[in-house]
C-alpha atoms as a PDB file:
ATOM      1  CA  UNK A   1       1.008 -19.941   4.742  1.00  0.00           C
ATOM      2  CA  UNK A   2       2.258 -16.174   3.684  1.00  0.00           C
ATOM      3  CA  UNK A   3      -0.765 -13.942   4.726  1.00  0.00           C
ATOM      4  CA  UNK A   4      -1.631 -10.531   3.599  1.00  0.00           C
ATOM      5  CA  UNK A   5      -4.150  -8.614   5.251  1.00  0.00           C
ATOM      6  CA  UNK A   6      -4.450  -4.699   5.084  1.00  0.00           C
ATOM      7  CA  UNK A   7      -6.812  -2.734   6.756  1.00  0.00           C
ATOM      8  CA  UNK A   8      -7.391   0.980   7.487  1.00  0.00           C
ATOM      9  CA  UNK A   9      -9.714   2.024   4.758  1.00  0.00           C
ATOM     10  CA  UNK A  10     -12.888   3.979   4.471  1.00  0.00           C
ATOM     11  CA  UNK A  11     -14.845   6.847   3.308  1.00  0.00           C
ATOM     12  CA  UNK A  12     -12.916  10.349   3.765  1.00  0.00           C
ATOM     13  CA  UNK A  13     -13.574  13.838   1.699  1.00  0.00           C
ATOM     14  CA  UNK A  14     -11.134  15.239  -0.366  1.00  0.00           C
ATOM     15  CA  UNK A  15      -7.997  16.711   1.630  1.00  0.00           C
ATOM     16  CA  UNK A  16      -8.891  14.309   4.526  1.00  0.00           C
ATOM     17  CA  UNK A  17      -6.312  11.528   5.207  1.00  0.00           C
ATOM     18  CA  UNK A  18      -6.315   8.017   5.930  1.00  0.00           C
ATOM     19  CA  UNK A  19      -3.039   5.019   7.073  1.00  0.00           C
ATOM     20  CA  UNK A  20      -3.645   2.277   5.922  1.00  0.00           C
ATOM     21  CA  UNK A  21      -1.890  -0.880   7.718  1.00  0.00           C
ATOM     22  CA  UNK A  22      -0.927  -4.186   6.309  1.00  0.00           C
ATOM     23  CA  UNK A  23      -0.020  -6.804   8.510  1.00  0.00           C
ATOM     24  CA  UNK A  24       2.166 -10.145   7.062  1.00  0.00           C
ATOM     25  CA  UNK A  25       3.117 -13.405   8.323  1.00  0.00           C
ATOM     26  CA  UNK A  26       5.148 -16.528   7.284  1.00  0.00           C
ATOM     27  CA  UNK A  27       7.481 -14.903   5.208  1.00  0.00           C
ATOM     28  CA  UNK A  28      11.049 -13.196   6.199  1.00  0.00           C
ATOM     29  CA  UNK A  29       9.383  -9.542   5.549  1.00  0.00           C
ATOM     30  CA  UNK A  30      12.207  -8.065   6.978  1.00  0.00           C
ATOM     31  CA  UNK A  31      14.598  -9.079   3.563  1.00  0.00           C
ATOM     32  CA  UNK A  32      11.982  -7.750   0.757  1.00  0.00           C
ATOM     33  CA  UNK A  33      11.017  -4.678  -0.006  1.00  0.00           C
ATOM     34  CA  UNK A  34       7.728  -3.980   0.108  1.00  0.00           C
ATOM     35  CA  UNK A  35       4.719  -1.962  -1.970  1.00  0.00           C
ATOM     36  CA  UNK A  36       1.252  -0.686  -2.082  1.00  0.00           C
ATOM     37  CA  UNK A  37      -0.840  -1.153  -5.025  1.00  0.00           C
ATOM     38  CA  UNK A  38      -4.556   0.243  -5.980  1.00  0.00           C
ATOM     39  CA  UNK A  39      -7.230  -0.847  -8.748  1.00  0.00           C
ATOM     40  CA  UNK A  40      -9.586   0.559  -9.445  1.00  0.00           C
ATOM     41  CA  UNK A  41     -12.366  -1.305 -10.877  1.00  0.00           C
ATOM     42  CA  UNK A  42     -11.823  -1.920 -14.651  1.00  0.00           C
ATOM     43  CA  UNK A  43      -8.818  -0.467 -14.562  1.00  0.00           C
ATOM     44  CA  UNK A  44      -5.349  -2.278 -13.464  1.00  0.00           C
ATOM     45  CA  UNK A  45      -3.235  -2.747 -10.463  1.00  0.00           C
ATOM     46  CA  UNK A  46      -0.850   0.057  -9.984  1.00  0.00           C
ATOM     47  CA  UNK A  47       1.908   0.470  -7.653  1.00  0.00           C
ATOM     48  CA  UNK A  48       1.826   3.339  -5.732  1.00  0.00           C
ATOM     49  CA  UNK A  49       4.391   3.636  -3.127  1.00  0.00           C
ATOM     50  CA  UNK A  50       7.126   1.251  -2.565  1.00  0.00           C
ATOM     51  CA  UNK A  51       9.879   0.541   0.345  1.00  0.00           C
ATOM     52  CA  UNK A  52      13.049  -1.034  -0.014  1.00  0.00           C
ATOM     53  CA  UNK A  53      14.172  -3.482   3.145  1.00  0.00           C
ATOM     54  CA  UNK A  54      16.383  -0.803   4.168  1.00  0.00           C
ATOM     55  CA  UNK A  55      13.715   1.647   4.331  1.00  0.00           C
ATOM     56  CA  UNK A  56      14.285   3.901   1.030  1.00  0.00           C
ATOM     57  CA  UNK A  57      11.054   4.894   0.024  1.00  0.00           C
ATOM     58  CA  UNK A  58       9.451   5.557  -3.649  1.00  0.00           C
ATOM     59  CA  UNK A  59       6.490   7.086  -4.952  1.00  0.00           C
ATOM     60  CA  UNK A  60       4.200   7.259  -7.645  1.00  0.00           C
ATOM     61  CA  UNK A  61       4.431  10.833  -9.582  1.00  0.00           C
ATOM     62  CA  UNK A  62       0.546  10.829  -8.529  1.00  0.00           C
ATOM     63  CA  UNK A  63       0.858  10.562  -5.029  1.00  0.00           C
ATOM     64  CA  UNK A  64       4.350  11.809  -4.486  1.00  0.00           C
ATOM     65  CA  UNK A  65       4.107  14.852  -1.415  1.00  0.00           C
ATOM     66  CA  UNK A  66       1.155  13.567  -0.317  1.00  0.00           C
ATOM     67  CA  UNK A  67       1.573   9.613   0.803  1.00  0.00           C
ATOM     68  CA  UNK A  68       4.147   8.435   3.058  1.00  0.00           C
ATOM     69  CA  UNK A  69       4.977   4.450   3.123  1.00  0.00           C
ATOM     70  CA  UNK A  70       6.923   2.953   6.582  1.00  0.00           C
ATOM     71  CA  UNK A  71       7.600  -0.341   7.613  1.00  0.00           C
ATOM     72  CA  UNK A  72       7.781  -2.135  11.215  1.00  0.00           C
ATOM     73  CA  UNK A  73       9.902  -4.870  10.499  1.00  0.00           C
ATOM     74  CA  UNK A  74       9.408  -5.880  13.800  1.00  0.00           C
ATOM     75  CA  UNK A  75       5.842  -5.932  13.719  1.00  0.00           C
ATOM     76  CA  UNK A  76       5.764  -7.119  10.105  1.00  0.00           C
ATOM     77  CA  UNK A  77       3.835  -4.590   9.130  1.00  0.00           C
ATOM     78  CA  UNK A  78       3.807  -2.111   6.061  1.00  0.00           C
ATOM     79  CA  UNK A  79       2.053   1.716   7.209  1.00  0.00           C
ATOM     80  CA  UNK A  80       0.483   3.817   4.256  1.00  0.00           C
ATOM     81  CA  UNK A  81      -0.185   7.633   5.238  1.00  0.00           C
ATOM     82  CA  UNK A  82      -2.687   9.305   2.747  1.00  0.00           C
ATOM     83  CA  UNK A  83      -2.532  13.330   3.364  1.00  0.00           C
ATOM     84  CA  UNK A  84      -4.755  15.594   1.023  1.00  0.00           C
ATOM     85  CA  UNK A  85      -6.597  12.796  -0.596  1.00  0.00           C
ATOM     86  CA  UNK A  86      -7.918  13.461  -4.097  1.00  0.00           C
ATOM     87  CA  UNK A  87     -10.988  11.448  -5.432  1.00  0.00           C
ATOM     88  CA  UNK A  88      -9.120   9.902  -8.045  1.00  0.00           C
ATOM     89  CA  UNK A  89      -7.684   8.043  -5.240  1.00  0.00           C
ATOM     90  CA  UNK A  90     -10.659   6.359  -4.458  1.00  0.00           C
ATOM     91  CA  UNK A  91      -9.332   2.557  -4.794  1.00  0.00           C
ATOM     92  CA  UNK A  92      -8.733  -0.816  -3.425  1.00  0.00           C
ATOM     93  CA  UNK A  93      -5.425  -0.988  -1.612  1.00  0.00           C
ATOM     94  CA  UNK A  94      -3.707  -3.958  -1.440  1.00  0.00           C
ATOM     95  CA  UNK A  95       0.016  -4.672  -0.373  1.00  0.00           C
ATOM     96  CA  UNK A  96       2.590  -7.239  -1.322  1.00  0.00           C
ATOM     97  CA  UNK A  97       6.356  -7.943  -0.691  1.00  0.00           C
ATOM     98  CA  UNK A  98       8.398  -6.769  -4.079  1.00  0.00           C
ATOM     99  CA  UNK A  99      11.189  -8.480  -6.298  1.00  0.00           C
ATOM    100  CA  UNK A 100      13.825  -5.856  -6.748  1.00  0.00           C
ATOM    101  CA  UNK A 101      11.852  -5.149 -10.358  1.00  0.00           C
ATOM    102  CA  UNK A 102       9.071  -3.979  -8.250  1.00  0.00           C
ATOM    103  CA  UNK A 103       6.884  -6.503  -9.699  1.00  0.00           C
ATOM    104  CA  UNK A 104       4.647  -8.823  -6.930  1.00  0.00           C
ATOM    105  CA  UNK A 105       6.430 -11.242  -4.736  1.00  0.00           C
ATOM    106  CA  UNK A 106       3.334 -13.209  -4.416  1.00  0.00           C
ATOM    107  CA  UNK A 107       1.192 -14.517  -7.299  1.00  0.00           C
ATOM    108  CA  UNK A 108      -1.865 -13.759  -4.836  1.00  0.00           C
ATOM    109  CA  UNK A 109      -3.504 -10.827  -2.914  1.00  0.00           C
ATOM    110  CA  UNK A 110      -5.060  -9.963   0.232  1.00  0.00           C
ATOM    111  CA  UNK A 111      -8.807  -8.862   0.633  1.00  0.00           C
ATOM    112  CA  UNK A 112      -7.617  -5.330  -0.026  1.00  0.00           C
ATOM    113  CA  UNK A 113      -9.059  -2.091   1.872  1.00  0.00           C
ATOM    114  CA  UNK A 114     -11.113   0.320   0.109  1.00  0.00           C
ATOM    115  CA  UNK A 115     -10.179   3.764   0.308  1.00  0.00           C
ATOM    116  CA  UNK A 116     -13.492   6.239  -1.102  1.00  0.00           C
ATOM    117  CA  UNK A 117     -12.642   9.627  -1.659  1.00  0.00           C
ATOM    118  CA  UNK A 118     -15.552  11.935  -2.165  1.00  0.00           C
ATOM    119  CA  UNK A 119     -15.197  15.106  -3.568  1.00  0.00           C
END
């Protein structure tokens, strides 16, 4: 059974930083790209940093210069590195392995970590 679990999150001030891990199983994670997401409540899951199997990264205009998305392929294991964190970032994180349209692999989601960014 494909697991999802990400971790990492917590309460930081604004311009503090955060990496956020999510660690996978039962899946070949090392052929998919893979992408973080946030929602915030009552608003919808966005993608906000994305990276391909061969390790080309993209970003969200609204966190571009700021996050930085890795992978350990051999750990499968997707990093997220939050620099200079704004409180509209506050958010649950969640992660999930990508189609090539960037939409979700997986029809279902992790518990999330929740990143709170005071200002």
């Amino acid at each position: 059974q494909v697991q999802l679990v990400e971790s990492g999150g917590g309460l930081v001030q604004a311009g503090g930083s955060l990496e956020l891990s999510c660690a996978t199983s039962e899946f070949a994670f090392e052929i998919y790209g893979m992408g973080w997401f946030r929602q915030d409540p009552g608003k919808q899951r966005e993608l906000v940093a994305r990276i391909s199997r061969d390790d080309v990264p993209e970003y969200a205009d609204s966190v571009k210069g700021r996050f930085t998305i890795s992978r350990d392929n051999a750990k499968n294991t997707v990093y997220l590195e939050m620099n200079n964190l704004k409180p509209e970032d506050t958010a649950v994180y969640y992660c999930n392995a990508l189609l090539s349209s960037g939409s979700p692999l997986y029809d279902f989601w992790g518990q999330g970590t929740q990143v709170t960014v005071s200002s």
